[in-house]
PDB file of N, CA and C in Angstrom:
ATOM      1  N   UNK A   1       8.546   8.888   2.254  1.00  0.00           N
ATOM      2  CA  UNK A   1       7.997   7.819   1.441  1.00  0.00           C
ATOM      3  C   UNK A   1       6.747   8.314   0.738  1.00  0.00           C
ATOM      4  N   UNK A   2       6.484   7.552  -0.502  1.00  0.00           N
ATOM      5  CA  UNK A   2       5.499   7.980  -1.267  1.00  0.00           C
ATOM      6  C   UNK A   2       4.493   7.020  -1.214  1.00  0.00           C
ATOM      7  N   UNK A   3       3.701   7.282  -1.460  1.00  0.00           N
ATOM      8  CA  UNK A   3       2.556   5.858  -1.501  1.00  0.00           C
ATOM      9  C   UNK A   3       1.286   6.159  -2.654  1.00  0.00           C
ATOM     10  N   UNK A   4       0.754   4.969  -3.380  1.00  0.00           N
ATOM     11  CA  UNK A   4      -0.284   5.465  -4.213  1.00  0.00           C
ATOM     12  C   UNK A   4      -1.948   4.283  -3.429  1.00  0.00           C
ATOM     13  N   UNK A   5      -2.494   4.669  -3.384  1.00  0.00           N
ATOM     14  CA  UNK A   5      -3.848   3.823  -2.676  1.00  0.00           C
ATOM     15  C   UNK A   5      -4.381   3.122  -3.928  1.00  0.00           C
ATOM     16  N   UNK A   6      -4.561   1.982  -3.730  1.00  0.00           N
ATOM     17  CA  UNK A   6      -5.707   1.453  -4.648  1.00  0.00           C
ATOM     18  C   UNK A   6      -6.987   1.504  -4.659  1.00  0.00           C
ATOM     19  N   UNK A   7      -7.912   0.917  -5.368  1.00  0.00           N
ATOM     20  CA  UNK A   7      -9.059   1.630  -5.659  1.00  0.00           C
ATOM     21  C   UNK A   7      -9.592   0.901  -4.742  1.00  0.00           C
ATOM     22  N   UNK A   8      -9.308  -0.411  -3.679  1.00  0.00           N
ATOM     23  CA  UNK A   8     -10.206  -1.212  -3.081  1.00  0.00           C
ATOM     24  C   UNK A   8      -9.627  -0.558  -2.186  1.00  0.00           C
ATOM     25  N   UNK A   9      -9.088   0.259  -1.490  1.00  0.00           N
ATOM     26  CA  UNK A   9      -8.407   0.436  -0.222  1.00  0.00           C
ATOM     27  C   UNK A   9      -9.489   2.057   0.134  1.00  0.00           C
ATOM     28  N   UNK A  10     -10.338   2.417   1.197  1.00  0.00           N
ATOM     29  CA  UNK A  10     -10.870   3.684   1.671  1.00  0.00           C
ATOM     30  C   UNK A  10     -10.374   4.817   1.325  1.00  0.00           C
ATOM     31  N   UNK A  11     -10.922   5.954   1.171  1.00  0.00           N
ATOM     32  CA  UNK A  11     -10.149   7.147   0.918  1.00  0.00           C
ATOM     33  C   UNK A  11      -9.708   7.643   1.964  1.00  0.00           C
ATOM     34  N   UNK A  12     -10.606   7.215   3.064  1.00  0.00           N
ATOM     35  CA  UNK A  12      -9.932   7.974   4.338  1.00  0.00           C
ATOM     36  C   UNK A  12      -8.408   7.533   5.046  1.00  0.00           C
ATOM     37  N   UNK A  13      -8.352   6.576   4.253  1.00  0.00           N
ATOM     38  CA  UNK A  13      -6.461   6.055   4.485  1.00  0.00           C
ATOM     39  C   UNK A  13      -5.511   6.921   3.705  1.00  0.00           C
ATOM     40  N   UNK A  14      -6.186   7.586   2.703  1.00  0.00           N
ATOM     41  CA  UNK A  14      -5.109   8.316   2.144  1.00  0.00           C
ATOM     42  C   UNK A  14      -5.234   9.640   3.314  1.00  0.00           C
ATOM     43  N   UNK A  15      -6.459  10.151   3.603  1.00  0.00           N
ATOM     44  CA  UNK A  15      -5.878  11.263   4.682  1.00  0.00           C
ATOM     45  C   UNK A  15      -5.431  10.792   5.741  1.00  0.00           C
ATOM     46  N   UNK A  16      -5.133   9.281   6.132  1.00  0.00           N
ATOM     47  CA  UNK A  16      -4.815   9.132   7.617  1.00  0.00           C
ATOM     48  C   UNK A  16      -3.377   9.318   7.699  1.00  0.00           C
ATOM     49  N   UNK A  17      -2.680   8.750   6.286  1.00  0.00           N
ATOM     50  CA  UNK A  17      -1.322   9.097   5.568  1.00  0.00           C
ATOM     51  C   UNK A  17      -1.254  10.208   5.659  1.00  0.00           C
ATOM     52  N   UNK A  18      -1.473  10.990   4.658  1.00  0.00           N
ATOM     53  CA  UNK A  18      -1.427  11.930   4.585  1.00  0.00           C
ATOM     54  C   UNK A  18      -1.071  13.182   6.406  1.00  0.00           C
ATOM     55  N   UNK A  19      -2.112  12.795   6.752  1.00  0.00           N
ATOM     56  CA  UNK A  19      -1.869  13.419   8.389  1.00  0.00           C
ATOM     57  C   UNK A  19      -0.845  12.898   9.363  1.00  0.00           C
ATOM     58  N   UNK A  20       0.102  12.160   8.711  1.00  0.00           N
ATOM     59  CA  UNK A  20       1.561  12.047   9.633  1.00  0.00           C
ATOM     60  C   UNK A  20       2.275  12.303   8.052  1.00  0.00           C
ATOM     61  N   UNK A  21       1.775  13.260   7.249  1.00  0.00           N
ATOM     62  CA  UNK A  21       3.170  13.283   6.278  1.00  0.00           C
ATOM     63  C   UNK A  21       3.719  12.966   5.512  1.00  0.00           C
ATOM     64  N   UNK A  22       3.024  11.355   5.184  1.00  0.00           N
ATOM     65  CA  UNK A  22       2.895  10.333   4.060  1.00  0.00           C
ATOM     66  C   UNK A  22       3.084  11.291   2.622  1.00  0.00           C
ATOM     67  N   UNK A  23       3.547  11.548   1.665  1.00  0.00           N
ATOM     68  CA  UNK A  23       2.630  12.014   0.060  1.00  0.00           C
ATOM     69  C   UNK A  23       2.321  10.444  -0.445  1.00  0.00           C
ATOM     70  N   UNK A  24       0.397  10.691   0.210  1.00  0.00           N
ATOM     71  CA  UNK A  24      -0.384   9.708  -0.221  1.00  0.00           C
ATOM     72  C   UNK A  24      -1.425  10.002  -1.906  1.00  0.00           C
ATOM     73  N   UNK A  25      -0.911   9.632  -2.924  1.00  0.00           N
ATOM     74  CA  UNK A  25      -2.271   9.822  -4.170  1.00  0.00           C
ATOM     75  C   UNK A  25      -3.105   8.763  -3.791  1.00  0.00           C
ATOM     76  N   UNK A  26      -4.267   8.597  -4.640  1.00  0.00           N
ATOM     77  CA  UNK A  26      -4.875   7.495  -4.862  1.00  0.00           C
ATOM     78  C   UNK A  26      -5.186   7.372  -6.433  1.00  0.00           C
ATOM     79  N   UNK A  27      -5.556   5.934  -6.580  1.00  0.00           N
ATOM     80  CA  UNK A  27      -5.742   5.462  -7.860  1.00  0.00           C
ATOM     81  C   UNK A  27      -6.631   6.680  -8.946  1.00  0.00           C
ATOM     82  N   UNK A  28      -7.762   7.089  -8.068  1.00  0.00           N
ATOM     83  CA  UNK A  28      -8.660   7.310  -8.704  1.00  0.00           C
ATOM     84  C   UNK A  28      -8.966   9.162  -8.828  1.00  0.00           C
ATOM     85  N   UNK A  29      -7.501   9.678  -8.364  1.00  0.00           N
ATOM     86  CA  UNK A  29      -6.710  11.019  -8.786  1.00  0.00           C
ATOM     87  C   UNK A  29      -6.087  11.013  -9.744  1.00  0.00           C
ATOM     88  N   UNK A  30      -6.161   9.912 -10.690  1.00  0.00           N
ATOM     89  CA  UNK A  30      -5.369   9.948 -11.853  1.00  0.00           C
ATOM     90  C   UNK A  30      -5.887   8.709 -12.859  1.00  0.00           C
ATOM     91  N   UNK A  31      -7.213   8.687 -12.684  1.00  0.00           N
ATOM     92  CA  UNK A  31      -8.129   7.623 -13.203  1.00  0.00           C
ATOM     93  C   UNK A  31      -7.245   6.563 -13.761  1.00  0.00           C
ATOM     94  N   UNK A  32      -6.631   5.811 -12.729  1.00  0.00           N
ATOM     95  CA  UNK A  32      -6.309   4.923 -12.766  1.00  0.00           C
ATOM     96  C   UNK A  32      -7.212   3.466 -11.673  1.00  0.00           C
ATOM     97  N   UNK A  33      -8.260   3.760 -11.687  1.00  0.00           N
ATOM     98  CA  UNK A  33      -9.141   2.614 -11.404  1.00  0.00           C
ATOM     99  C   UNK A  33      -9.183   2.028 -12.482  1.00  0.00           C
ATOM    100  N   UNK A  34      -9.549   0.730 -12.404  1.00  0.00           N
ATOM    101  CA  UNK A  34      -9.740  -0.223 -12.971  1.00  0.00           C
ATOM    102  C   UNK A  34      -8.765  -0.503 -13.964  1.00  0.00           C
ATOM    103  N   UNK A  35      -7.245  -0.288 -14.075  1.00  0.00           N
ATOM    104  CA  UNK A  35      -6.246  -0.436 -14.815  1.00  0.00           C
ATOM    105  C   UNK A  35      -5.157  -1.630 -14.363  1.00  0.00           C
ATOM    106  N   UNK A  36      -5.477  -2.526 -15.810  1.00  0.00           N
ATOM    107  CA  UNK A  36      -4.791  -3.992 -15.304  1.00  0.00           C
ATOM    108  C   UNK A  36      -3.514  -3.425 -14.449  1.00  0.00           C
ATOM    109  N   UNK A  37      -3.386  -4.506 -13.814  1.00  0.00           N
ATOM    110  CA  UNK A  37      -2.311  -4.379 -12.544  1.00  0.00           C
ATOM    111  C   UNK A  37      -0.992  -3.930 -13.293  1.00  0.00           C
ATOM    112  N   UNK A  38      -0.541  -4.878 -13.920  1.00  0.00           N
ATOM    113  CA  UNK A  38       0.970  -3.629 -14.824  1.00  0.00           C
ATOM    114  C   UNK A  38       1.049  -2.527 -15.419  1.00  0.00           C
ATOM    115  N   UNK A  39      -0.077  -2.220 -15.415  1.00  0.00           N
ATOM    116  CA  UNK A  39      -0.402  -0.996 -15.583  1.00  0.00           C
ATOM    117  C   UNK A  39       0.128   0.340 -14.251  1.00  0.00           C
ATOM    118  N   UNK A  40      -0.987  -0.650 -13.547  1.00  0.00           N
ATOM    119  CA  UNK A  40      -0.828   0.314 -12.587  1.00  0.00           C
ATOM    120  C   UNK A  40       0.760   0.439 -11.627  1.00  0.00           C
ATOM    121  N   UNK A  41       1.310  -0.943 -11.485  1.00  0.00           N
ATOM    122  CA  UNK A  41       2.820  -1.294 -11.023  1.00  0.00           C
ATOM    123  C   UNK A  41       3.855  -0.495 -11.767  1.00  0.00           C
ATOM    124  N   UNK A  42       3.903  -0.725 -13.349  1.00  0.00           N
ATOM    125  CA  UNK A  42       4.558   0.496 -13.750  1.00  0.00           C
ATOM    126  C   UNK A  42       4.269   2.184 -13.210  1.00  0.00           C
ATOM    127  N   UNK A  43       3.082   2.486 -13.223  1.00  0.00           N
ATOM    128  CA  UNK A  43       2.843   4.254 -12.758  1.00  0.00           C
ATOM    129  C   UNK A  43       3.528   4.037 -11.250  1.00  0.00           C
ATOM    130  N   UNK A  44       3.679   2.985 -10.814  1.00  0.00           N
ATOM    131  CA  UNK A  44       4.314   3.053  -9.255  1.00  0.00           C
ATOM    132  C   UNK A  44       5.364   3.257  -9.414  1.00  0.00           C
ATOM    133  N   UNK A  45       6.148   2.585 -10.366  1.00  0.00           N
ATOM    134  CA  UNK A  45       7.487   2.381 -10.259  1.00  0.00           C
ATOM    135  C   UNK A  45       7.995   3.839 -11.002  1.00  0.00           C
ATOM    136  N   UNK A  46       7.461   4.246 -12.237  1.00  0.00           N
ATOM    137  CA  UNK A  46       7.901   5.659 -12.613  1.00  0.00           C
ATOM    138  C   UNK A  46       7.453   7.237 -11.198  1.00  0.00           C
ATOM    139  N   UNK A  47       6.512   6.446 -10.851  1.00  0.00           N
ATOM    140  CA  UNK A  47       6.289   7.738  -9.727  1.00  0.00           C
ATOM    141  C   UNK A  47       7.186   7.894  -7.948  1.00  0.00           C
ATOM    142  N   UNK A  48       8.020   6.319  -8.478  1.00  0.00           N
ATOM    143  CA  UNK A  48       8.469   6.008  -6.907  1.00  0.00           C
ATOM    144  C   UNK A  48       7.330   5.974  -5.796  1.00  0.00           C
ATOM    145  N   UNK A  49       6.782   5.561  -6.057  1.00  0.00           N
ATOM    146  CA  UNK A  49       5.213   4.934  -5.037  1.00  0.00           C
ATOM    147  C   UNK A  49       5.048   3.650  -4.897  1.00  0.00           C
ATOM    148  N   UNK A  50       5.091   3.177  -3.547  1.00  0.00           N
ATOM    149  CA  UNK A  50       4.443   2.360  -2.704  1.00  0.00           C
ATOM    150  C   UNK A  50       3.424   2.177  -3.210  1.00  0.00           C
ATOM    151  N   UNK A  51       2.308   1.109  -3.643  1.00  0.00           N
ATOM    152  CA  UNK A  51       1.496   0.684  -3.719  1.00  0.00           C
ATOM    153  C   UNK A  51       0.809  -0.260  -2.480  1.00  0.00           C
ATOM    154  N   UNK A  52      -0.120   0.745  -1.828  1.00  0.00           N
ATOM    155  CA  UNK A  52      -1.084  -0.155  -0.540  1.00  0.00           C
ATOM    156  C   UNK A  52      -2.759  -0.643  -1.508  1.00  0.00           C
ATOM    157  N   UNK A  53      -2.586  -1.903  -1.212  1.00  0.00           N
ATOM    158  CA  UNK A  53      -3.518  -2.777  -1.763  1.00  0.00           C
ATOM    159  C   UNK A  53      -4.703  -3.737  -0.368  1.00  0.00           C
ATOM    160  N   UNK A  54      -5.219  -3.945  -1.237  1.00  0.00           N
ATOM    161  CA  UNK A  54      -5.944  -5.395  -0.554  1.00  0.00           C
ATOM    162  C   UNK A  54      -5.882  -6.715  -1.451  1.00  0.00           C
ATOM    163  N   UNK A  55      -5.200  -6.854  -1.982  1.00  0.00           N
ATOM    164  CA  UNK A  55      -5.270  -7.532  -3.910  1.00  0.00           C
ATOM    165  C   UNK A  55      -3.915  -8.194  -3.554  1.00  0.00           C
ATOM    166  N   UNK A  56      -4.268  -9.499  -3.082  1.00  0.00           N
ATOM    167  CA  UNK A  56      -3.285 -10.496  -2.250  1.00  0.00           C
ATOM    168  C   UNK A  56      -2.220 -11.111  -4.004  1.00  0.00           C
ATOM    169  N   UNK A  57      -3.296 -10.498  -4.971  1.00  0.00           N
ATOM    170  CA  UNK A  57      -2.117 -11.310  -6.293  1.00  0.00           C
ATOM    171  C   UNK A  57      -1.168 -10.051  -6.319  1.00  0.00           C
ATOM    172  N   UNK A  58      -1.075  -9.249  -6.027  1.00  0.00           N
ATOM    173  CA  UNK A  58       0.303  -8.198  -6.099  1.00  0.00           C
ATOM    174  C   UNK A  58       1.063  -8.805  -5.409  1.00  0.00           C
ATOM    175  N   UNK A  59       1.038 -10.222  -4.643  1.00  0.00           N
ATOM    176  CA  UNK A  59       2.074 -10.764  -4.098  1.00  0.00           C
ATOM    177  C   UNK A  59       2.981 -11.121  -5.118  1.00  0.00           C
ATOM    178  N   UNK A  60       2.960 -11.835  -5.916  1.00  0.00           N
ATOM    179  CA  UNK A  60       3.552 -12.445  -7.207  1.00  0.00           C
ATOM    180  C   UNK A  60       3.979 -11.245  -8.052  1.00  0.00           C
ATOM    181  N   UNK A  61       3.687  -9.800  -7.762  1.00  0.00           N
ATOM    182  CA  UNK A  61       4.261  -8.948  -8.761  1.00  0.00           C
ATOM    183  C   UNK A  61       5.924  -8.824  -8.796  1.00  0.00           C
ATOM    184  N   UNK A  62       6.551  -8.490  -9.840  1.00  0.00           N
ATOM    185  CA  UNK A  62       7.675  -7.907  -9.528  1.00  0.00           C
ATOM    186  C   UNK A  62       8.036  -6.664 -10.154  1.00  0.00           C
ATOM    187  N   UNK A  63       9.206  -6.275  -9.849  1.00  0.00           N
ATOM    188  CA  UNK A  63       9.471  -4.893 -10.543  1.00  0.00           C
ATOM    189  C   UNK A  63       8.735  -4.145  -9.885  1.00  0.00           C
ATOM    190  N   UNK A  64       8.687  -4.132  -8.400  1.00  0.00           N
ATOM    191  CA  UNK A  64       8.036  -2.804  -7.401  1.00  0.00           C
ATOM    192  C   UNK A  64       8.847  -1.862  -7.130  1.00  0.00           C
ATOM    193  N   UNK A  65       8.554  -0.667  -7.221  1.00  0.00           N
ATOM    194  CA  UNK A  65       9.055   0.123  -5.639  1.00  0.00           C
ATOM    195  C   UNK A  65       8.669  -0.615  -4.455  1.00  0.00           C
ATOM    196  N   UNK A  66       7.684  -1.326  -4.299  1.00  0.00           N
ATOM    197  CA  UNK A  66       7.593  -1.718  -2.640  1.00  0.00           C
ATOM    198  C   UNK A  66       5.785  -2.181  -2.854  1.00  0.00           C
ATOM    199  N   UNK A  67       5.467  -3.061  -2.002  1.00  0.00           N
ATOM    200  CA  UNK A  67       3.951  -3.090  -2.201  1.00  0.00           C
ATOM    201  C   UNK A  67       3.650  -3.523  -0.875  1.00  0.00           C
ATOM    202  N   UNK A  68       2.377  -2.914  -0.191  1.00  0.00           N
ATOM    203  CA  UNK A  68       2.154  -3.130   0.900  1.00  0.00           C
ATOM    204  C   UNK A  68       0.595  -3.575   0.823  1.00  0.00           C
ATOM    205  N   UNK A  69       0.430  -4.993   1.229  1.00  0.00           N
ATOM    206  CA  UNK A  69      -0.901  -5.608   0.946  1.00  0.00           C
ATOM    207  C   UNK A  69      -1.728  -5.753   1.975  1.00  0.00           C
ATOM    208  N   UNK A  70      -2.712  -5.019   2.934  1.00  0.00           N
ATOM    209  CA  UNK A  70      -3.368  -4.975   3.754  1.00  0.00           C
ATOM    210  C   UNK A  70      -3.853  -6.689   3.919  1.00  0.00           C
ATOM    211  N   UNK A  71      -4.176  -7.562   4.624  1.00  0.00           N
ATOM    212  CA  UNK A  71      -4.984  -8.468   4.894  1.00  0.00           C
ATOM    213  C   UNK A  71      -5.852  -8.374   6.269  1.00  0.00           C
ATOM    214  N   UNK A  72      -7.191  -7.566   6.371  1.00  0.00           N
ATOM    215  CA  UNK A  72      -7.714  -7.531   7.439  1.00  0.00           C
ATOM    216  C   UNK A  72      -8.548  -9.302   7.712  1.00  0.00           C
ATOM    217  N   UNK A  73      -9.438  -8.981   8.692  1.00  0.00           N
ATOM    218  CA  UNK A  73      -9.367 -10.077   9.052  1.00  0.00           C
ATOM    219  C   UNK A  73     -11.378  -9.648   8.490  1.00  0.00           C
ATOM    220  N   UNK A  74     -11.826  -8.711   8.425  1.00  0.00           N
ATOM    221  CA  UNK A  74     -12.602  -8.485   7.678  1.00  0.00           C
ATOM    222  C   UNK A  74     -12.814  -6.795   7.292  1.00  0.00           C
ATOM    223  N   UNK A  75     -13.114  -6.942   6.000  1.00  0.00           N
ATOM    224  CA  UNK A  75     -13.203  -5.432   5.612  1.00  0.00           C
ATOM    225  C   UNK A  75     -14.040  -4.349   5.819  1.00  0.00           C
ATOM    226  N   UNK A  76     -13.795  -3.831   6.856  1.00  0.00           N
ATOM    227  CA  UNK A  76     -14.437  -3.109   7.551  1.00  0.00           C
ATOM    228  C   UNK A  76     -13.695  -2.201   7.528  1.00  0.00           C
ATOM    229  N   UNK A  77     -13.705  -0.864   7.438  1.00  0.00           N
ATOM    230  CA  UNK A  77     -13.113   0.468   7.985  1.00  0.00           C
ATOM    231  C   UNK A  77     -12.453   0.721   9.140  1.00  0.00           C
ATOM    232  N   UNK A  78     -13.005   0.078  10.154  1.00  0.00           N
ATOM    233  CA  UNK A  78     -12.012   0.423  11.391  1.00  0.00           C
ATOM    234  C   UNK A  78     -11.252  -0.868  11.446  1.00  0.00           C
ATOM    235  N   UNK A  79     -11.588  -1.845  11.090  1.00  0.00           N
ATOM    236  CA  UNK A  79     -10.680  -2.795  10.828  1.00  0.00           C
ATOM    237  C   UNK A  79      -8.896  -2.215  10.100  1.00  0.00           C
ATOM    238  N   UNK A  80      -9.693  -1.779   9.274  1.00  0.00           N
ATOM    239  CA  UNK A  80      -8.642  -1.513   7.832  1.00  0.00           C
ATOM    240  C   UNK A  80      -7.424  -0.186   8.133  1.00  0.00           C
ATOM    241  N   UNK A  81      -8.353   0.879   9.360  1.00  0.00           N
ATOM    242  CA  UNK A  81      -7.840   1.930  10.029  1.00  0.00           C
ATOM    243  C   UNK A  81      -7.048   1.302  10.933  1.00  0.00           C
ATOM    244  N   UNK A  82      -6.992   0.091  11.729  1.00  0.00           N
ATOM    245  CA  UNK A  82      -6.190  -0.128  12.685  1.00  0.00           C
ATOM    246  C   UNK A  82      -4.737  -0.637  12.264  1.00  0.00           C
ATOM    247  N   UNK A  83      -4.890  -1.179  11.284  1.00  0.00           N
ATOM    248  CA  UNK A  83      -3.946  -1.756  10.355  1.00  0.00           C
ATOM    249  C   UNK A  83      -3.317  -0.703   9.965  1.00  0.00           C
ATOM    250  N   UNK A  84      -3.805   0.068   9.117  1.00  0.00           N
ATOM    251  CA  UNK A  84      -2.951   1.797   9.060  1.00  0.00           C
ATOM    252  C   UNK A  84      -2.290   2.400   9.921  1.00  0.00           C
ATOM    253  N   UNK A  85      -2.741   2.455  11.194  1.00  0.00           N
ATOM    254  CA  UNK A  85      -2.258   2.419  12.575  1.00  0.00           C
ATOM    255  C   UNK A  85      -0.994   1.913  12.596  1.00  0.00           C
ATOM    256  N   UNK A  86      -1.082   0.470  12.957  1.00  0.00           N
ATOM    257  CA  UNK A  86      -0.124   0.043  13.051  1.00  0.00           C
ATOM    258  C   UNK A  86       1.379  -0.080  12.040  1.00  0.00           C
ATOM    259  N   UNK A  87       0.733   0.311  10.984  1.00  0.00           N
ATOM    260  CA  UNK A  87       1.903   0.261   9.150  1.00  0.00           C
ATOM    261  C   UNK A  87       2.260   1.618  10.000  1.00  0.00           C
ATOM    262  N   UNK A  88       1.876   2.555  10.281  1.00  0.00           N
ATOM    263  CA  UNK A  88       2.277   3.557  10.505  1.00  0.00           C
ATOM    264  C   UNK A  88       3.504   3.956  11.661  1.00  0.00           C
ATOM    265  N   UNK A  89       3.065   2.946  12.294  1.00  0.00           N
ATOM    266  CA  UNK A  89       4.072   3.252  13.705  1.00  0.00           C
ATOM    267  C   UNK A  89       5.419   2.619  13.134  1.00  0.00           C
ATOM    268  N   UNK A  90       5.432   1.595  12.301  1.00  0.00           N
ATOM    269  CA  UNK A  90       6.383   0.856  12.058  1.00  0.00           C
ATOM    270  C   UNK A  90       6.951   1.631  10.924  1.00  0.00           C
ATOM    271  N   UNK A  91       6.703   2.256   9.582  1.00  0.00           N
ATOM    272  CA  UNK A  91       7.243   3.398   9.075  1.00  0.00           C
ATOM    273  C   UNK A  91       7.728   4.798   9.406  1.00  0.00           C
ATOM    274  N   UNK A  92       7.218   4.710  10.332  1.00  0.00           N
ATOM    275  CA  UNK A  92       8.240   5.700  11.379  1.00  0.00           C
ATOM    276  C   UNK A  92       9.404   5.761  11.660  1.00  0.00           C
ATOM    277  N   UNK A  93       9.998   4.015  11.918  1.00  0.00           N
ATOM    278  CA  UNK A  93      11.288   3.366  12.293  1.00  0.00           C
ATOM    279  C   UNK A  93      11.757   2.773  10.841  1.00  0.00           C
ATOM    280  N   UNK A  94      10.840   2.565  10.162  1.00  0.00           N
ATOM    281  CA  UNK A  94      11.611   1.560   8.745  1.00  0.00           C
ATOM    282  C   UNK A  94      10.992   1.696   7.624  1.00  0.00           C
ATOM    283  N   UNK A  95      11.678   2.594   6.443  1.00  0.00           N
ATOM    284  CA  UNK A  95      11.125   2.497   5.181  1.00  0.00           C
ATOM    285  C   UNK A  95      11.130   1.408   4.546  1.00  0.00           C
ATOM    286  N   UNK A  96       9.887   1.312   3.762  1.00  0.00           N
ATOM    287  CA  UNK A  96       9.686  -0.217   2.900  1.00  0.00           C
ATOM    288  C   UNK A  96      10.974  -0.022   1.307  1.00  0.00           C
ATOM    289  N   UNK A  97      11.889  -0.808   1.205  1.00  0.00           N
ATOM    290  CA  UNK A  97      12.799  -1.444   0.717  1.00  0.00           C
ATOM    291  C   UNK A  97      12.253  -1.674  -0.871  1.00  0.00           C
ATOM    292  N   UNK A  98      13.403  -1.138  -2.095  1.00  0.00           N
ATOM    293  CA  UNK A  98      12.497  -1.553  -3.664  1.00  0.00           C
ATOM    294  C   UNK A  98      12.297  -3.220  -3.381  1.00  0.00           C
ATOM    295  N   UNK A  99      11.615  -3.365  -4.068  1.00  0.00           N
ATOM    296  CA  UNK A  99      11.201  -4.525  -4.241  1.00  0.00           C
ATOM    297  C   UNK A  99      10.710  -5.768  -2.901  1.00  0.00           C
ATOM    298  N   UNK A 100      10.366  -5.008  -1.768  1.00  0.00           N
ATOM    299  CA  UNK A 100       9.425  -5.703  -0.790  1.00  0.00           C
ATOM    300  C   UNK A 100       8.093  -6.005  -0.556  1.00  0.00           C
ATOM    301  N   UNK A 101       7.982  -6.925  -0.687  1.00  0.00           N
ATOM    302  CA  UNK A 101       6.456  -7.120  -0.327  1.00  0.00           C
ATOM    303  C   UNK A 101       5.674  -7.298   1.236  1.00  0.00           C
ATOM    304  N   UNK A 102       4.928  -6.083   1.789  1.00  0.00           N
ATOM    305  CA  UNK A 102       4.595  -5.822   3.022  1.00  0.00           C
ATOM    306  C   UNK A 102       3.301  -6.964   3.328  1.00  0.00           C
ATOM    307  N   UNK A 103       3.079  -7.898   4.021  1.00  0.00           N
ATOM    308  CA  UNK A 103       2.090  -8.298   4.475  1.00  0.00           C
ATOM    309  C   UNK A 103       1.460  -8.015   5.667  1.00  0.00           C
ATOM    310  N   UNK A 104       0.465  -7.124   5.533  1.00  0.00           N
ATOM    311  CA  UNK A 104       0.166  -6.418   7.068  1.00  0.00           C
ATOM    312  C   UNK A 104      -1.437  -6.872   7.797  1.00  0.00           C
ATOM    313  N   UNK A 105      -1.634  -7.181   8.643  1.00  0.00           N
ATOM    314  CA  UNK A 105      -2.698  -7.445   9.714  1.00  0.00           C
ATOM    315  C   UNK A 105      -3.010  -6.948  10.382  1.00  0.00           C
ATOM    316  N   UNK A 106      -3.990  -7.401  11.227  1.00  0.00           N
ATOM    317  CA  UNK A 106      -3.833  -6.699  12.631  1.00  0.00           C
ATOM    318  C   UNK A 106      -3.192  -6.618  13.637  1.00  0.00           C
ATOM    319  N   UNK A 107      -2.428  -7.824  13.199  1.00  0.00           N
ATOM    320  CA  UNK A 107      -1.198  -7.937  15.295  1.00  0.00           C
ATOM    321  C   UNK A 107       0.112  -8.013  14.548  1.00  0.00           C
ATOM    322  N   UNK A 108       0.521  -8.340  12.781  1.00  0.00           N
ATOM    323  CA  UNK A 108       1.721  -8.218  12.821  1.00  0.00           C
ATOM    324  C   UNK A 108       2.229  -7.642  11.157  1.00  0.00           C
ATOM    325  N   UNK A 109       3.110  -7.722  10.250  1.00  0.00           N
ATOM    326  CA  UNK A 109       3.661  -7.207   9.375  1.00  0.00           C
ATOM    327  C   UNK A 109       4.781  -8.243   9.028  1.00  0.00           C
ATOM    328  N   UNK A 110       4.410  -9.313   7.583  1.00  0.00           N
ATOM    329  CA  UNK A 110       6.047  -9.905   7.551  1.00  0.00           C
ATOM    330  C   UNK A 110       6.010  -9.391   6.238  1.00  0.00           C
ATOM    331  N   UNK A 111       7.308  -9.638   6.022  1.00  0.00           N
ATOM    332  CA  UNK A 111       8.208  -8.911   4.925  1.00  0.00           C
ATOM    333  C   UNK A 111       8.985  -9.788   4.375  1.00  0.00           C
ATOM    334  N   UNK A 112       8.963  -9.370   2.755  1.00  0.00           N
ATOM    335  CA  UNK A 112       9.233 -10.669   1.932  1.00  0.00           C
ATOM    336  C   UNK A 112      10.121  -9.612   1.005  1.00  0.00           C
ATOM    337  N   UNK A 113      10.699 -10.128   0.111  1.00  0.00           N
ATOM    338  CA  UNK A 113      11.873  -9.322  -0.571  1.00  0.00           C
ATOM    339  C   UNK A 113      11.875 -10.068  -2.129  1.00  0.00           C
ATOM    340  N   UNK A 114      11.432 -10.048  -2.859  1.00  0.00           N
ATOM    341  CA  UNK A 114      11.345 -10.256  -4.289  1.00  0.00           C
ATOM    342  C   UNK A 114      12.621  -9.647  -4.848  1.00  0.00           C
ATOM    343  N   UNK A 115      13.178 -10.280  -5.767  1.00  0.00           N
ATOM    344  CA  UNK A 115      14.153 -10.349  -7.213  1.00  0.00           C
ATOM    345  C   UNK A 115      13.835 -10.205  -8.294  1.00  0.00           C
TER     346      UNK A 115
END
């Protein structure tokens, strides 16, 4: 699986990816910060990348490869690392699906499937 980081999401999540194997970019390897959201959803979809967010309106996007929307319970780093944690154990067993939308926490992950 591929994944691209957004610009609100730590850099150190792209190496935490990255260190089980992930090919993690981030936004701001391809100065794509601050680029309206279809913007950036298209470079996902031509690059086959996952998009991990904190940006709860990528819920309503469509036309994903897959989007996985962190919701910590506050944004904190080890907060945000445990959550990685856990996306992680569960991508181990199950790749995220075109057009799913990942809602991830701290104790669980539901999954929604857009048209």
């Amino acid at each position: 699986m591929k994944f691209k980081i957004d610009e609100n999401i730590p850099i150190s999540v792209k190496n935490l990816l990255m260190d089980f194997n992930f090919d993690t970019r981030s936004v701001y390897e391809e100065s794509l910060n601050g680029v309206k959201d279809k913007i950036l959803l298209d470079t996902c979809v031509r690059e086959k990348r996952i998009l991990i967010t904190l940006d709860l309106g990528f819920s309503k996007s469509k036309g994903s490869i897959g989007i996985i929307i962190l919701r910590p319970s506050k944004q904190s780093l080890s907060i945000i690392k445990n959550i990685i944690n856990l996306l992680i154990k569960v991508l181990r067993k199950r790749e995220v699906e075109e057009h799913e939308i990942w809602i991830v926490d701290e104790t669980r992950i539901r999954i929604r499937k857009k048209i």
